[in-house]
C-alpha atoms as a PDB file:
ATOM      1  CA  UNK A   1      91.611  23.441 -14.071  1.00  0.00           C
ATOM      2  CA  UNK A   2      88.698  21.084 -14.747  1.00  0.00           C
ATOM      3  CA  UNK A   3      86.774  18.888 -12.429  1.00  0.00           C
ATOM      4  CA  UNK A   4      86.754  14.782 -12.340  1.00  0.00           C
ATOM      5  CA  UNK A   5      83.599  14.978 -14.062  1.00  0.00           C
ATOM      6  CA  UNK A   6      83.979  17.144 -16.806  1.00  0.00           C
ATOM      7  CA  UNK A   7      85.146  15.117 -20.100  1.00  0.00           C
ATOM      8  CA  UNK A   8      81.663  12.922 -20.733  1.00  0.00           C
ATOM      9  CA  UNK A   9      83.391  10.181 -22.078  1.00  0.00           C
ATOM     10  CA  UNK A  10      85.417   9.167 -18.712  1.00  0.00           C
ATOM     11  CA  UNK A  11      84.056   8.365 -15.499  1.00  0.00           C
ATOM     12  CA  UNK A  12      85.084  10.600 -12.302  1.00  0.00           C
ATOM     13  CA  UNK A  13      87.215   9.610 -10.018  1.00  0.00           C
ATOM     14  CA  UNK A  14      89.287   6.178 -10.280  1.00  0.00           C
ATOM     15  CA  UNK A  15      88.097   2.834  -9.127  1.00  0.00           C
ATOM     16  CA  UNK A  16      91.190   2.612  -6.960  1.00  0.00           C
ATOM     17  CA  UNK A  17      90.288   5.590  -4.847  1.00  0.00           C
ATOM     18  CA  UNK A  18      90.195   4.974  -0.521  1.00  0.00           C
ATOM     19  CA  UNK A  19      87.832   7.709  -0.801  1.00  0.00           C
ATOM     20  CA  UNK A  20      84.096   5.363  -0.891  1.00  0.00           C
ATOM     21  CA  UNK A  21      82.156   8.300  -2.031  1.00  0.00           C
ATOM     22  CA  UNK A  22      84.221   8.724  -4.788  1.00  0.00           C
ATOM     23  CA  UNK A  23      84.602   4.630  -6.038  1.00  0.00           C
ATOM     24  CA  UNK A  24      80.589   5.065  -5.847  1.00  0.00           C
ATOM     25  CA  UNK A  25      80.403   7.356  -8.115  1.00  0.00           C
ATOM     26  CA  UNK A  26      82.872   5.688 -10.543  1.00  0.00           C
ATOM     27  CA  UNK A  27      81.046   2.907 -10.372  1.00  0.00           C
ATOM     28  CA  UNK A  28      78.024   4.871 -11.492  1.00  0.00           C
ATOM     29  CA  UNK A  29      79.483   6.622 -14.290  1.00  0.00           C
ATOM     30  CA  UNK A  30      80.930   3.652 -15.683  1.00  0.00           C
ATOM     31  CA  UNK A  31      77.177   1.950 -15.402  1.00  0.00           C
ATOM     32  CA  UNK A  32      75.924   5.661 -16.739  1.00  0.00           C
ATOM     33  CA  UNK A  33      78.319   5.712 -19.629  1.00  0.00           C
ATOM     34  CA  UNK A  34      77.805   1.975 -20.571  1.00  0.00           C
ATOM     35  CA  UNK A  35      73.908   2.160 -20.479  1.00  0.00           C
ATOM     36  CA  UNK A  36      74.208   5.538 -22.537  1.00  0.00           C
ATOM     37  CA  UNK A  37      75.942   3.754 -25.147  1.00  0.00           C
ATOM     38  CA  UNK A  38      73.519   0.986 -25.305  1.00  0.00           C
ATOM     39  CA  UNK A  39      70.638   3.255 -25.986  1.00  0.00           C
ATOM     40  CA  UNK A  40      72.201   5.432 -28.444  1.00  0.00           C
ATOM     41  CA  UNK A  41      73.222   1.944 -30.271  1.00  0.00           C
ATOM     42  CA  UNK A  42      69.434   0.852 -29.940  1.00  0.00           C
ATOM     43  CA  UNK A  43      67.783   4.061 -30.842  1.00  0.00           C
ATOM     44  CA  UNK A  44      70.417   4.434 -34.451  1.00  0.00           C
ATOM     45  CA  UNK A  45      68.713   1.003 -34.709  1.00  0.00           C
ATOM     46  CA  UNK A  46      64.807   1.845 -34.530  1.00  0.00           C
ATOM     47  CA  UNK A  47      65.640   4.543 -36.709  1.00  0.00           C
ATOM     48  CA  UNK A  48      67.211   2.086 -39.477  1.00  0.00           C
ATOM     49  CA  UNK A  49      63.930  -0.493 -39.031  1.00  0.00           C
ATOM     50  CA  UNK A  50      61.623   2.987 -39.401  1.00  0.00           C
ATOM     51  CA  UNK A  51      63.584   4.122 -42.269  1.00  0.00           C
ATOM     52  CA  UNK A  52      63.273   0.767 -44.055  1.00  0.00           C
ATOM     53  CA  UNK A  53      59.661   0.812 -43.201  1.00  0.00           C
ATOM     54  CA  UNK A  54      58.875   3.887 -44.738  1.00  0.00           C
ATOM     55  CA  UNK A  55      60.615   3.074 -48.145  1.00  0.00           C
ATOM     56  CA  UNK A  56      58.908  -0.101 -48.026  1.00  0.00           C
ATOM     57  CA  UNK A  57      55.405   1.788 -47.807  1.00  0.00           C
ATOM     58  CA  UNK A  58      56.502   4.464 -50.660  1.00  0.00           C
ATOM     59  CA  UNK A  59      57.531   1.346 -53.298  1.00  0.00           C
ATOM     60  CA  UNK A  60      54.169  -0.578 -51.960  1.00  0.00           C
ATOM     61  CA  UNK A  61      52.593   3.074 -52.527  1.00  0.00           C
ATOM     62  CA  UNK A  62      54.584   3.612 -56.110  1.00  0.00           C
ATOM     63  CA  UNK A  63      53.639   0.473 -57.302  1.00  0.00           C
ATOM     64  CA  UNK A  64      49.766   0.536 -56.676  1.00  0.00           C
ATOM     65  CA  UNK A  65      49.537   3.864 -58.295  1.00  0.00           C
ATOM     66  CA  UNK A  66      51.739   2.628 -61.263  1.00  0.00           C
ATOM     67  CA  UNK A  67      49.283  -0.484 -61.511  1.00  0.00           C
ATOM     68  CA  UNK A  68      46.093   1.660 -60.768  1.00  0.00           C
ATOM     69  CA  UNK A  69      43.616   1.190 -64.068  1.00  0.00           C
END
């Protein structure tokens, strides 16, 4: 038997719950989980805008040495 908790993609407890203690913490896992997905979706986007920098460098890089005399 598993505790409220323990699947990571649902928050504990329910919303609904007369129990306070346990509406605060859905509250904060909701919050939790939706900030988490925000900065996984911002951090798969500095790593595309570092990616394209870097080939952007080697081509720069690739076509000095090709034009070098």
């Amino acid at each position: 038997m598993g505790l409220p908790g323990d699947d990571p993609g649902t928050p504990a407890y329910s919303a609904d719950s007369p129990d306070p203690l346990h509406r605060l913490t859905h509250e904060h896992e909701v919050r939790r989980l939706k900030d988490e997905k925000k900065n996984e979706r911002l951090m798969w986007w500095y790593l595309a805008y570092f990616l394209f920098g870097i080939h952007i460098i080697a081509f720069v890089m690739i076509f000095a040495v090709k034009h070098a005399k």
